[in-house]
N, C-alpha and C. Protein backbone atom coordinates (compact mmCIF):
# COMPACT_ATOMS: atom_id res chain seq x y z
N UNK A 1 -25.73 -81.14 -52.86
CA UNK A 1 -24.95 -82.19 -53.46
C UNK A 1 -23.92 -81.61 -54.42
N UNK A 2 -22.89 -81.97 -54.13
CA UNK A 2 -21.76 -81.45 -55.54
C UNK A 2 -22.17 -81.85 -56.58
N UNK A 3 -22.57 -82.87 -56.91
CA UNK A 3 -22.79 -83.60 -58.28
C UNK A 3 -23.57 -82.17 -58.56
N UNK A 4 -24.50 -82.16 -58.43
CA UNK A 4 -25.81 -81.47 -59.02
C UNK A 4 -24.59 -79.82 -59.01
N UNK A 5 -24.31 -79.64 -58.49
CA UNK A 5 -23.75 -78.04 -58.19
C UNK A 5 -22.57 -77.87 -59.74
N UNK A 6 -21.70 -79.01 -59.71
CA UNK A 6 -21.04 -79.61 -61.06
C UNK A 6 -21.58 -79.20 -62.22
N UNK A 7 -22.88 -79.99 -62.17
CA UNK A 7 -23.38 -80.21 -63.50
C UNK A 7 -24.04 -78.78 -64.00
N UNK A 8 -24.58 -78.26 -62.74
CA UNK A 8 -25.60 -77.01 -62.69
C UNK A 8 -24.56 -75.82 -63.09
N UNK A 9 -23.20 -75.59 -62.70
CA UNK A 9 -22.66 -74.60 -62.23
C UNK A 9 -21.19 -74.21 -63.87
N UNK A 10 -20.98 -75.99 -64.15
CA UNK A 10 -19.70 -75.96 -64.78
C UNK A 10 -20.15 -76.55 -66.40
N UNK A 11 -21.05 -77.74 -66.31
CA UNK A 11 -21.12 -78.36 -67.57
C UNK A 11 -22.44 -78.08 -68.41
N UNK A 12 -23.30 -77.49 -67.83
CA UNK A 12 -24.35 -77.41 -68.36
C UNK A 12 -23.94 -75.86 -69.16
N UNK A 13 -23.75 -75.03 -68.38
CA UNK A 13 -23.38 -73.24 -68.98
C UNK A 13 -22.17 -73.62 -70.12
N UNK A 14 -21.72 -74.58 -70.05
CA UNK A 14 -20.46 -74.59 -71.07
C UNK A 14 -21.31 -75.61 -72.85
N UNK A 15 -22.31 -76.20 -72.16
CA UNK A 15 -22.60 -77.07 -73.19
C UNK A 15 -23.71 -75.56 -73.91
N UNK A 16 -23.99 -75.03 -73.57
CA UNK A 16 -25.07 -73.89 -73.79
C UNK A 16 -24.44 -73.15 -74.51
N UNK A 17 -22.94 -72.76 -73.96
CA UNK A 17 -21.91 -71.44 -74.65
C UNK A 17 -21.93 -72.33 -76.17
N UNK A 18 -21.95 -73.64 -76.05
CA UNK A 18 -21.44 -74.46 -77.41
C UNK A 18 -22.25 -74.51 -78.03
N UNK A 19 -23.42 -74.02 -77.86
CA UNK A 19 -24.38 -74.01 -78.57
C UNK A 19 -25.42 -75.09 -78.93
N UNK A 20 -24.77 -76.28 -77.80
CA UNK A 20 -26.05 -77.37 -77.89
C UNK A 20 -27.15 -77.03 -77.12
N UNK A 21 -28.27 -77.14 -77.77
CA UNK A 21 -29.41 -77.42 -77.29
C UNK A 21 -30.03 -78.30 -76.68
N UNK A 22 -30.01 -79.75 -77.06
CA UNK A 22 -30.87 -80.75 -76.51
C UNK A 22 -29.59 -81.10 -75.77
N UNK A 23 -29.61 -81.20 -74.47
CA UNK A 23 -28.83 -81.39 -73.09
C UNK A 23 -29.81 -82.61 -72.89
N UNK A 24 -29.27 -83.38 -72.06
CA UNK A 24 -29.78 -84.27 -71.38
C UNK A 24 -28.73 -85.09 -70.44
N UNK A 25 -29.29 -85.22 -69.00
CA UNK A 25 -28.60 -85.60 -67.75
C UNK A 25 -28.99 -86.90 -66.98
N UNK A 26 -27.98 -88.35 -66.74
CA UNK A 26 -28.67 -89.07 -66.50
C UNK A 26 -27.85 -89.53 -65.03
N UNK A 27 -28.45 -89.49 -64.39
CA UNK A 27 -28.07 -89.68 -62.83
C UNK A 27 -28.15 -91.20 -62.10
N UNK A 28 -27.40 -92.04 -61.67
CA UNK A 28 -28.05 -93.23 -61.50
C UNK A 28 -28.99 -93.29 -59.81
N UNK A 29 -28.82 -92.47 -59.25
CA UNK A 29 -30.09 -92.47 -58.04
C UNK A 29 -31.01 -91.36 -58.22
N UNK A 30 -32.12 -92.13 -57.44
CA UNK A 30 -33.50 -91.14 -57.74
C UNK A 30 -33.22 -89.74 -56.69
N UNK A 31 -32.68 -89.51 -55.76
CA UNK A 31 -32.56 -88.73 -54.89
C UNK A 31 -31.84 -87.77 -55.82
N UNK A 32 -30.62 -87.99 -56.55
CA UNK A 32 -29.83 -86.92 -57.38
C UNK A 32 -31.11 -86.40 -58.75
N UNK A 33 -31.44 -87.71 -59.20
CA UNK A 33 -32.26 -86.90 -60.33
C UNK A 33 -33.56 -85.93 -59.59
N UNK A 34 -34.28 -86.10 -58.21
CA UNK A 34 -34.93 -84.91 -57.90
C UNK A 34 -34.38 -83.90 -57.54
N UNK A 35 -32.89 -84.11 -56.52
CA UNK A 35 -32.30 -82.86 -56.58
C UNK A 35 -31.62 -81.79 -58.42
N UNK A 36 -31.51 -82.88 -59.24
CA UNK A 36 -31.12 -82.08 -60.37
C UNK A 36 -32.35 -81.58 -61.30
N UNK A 37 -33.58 -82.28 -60.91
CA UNK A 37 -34.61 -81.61 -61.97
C UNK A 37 -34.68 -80.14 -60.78
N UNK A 38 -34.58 -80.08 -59.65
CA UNK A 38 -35.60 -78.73 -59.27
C UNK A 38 -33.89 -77.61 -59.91
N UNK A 39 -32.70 -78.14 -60.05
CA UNK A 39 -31.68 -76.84 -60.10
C UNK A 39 -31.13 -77.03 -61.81
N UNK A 40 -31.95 -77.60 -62.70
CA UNK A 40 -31.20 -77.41 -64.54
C UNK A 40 -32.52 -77.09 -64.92
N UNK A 41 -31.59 -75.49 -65.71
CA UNK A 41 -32.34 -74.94 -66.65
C UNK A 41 -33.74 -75.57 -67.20
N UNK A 42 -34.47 -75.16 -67.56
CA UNK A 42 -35.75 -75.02 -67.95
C UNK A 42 -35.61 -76.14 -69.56
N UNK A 43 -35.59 -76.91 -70.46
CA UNK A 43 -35.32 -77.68 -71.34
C UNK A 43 -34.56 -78.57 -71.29
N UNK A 44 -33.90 -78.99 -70.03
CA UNK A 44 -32.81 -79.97 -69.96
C UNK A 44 -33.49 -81.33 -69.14
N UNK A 45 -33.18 -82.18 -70.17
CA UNK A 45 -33.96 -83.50 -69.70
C UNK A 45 -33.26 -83.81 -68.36
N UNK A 46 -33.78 -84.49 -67.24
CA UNK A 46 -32.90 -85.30 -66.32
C UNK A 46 -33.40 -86.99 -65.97
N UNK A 47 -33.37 -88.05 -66.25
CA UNK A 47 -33.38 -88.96 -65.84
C UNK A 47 -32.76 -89.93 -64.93
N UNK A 48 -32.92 -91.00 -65.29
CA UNK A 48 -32.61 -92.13 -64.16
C UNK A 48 -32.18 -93.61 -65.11
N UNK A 49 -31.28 -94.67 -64.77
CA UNK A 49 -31.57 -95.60 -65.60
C UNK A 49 -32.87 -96.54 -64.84
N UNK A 50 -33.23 -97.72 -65.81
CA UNK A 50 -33.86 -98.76 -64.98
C UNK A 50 -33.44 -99.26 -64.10
C-alpha cells in the first residue's frame, strides 16, 4: 500500500529527526491499520476511528 510506504518511509523518519517521540497514526480502514502496525517502528501507536 502507498499509504503505509508514505508514512513508513517519509513522515515517520522525519517526525523522529524532530525529535518527537510520542508519534501516533490514525488510519480510517482496518485493513491499512494492520498493514501499518506490522511496518512502524516499535513505539508508534496505530489506530482506527469508531
Amino acid at each position: 500500500m502507498r499509504q503505509v510506504s508514505v508514512v513508513c518511509d517519509e513522515i515517520i523518519p522525519e517526525l523522529v529527526d524532530s525529535e518527537i517521540r510520542d508519534i501516533g497514526v490514525i488510519a480510517p480502514f482496518n485493513p491499512q491499520v494492520c498493514e501499518l502496525k506490522k511496518a512502524v517502528p516499535e513505539g508508534v501507536s496505530v489506530a482506527t476511528v469508531p
